[in-house]
Protein backbone atom coordinates (compact mmCIF):
# COMPACT_ATOMS: atom_id res chain seq x y z
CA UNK A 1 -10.63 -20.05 -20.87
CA UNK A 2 -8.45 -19.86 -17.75
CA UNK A 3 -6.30 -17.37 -19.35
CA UNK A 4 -9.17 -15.43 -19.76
CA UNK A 5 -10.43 -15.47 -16.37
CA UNK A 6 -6.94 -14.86 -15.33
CA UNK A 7 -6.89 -11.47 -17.39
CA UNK A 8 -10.44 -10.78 -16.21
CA UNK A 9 -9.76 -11.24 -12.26
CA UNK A 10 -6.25 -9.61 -12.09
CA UNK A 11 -8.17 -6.39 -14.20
CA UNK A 12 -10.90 -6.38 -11.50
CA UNK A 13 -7.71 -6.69 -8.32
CA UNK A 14 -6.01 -3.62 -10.19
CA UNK A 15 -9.48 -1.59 -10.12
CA UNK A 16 -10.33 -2.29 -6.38
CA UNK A 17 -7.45 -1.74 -5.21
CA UNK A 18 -6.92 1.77 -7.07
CA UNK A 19 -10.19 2.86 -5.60
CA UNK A 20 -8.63 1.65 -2.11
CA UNK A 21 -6.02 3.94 -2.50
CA UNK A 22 -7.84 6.50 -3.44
CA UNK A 23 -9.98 6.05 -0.43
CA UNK A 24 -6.91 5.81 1.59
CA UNK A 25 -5.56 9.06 0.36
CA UNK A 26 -8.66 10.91 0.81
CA UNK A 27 -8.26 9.90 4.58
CA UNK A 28 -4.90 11.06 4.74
CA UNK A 29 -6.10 14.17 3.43
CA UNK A 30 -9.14 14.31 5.69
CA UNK A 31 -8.60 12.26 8.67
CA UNK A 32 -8.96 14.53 12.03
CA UNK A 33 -6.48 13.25 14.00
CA UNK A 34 -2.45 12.33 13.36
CA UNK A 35 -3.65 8.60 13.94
CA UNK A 36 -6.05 8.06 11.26
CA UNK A 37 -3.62 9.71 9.15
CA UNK A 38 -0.67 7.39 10.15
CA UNK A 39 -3.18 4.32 9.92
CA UNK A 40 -4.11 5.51 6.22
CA UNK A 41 -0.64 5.84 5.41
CA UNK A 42 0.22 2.56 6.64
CA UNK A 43 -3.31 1.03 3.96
CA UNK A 44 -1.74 3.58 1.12
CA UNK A 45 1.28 1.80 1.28
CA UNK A 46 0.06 -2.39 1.78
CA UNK A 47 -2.15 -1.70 -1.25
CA UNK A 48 0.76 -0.18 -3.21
CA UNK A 49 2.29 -3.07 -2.42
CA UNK A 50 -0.14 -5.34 -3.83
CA UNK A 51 -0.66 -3.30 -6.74
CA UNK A 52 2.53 -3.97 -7.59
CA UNK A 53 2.33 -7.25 -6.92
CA UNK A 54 -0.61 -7.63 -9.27
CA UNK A 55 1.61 -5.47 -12.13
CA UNK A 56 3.97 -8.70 -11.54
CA UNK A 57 1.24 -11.29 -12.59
CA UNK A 58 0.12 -9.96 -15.04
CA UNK A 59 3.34 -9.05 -16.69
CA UNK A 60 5.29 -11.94 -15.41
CA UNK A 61 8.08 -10.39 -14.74
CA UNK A 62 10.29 -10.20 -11.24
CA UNK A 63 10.94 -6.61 -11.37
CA UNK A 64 7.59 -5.38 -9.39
CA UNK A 65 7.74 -8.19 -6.90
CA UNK A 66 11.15 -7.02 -5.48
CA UNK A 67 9.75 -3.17 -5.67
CA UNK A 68 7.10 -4.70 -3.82
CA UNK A 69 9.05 -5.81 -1.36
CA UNK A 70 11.28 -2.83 -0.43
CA UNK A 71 8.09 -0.90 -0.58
CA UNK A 72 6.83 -3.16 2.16
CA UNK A 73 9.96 -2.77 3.64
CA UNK A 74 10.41 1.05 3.89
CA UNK A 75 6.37 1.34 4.86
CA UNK A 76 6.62 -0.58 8.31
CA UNK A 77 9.80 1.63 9.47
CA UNK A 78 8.00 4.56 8.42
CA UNK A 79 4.61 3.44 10.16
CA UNK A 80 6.95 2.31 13.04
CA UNK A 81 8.74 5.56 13.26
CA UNK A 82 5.73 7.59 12.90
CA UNK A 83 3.80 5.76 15.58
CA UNK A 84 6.52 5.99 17.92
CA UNK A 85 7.04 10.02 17.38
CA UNK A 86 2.83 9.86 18.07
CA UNK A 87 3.32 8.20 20.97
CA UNK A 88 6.48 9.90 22.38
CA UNK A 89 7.27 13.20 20.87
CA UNK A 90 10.80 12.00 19.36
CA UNK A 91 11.94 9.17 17.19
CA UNK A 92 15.29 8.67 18.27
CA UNK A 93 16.03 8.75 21.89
């Protein structure tokens, strides 16, 4: 039985967070200002993430948890490099 709940709750985790990123990339697409997109972005890429993470559950293998990581990795210097462009007008000074 705990196998089964096991399949059941990591099937309903991969389903929300699909229609996260979905509603993340529709606000990239949409958002009205640089910031929202940046901020959208920055979800698109945590729930990638996890996503991946969840992939690595269910499969049980170690392959999407270190994608997971560098994913993580590469997201917060892009949302740190796009954030500081916002803010100043250049990245590298």
């Amino acid at each position: 039985m705990s196998a089964v709940v096991l399949g059941w709750s990591l099937l309903a985790a991969q389903l929300m967070l699909a229609l996260a990123m979905g509603c993340a990339t529709l606000r990239v697409l949409l958002g009205p200002r640089a910031q929202d997109r940046v901020l959208a972005l920055d979800t698109l890429y945590v729930n990638a993430a996890m996503l991946l993470l969840v992939f690595g559950i269910r499969t049980g293998t170690t392959h999407y948890f270190e994608a997971a990581l560098l994913i993580t990795l590469l997201g917060f210097v892009a949302t740190a490099a796009l954030s500081k462009f916002l803010m100043r007008g250049e990245v590298i000074e």
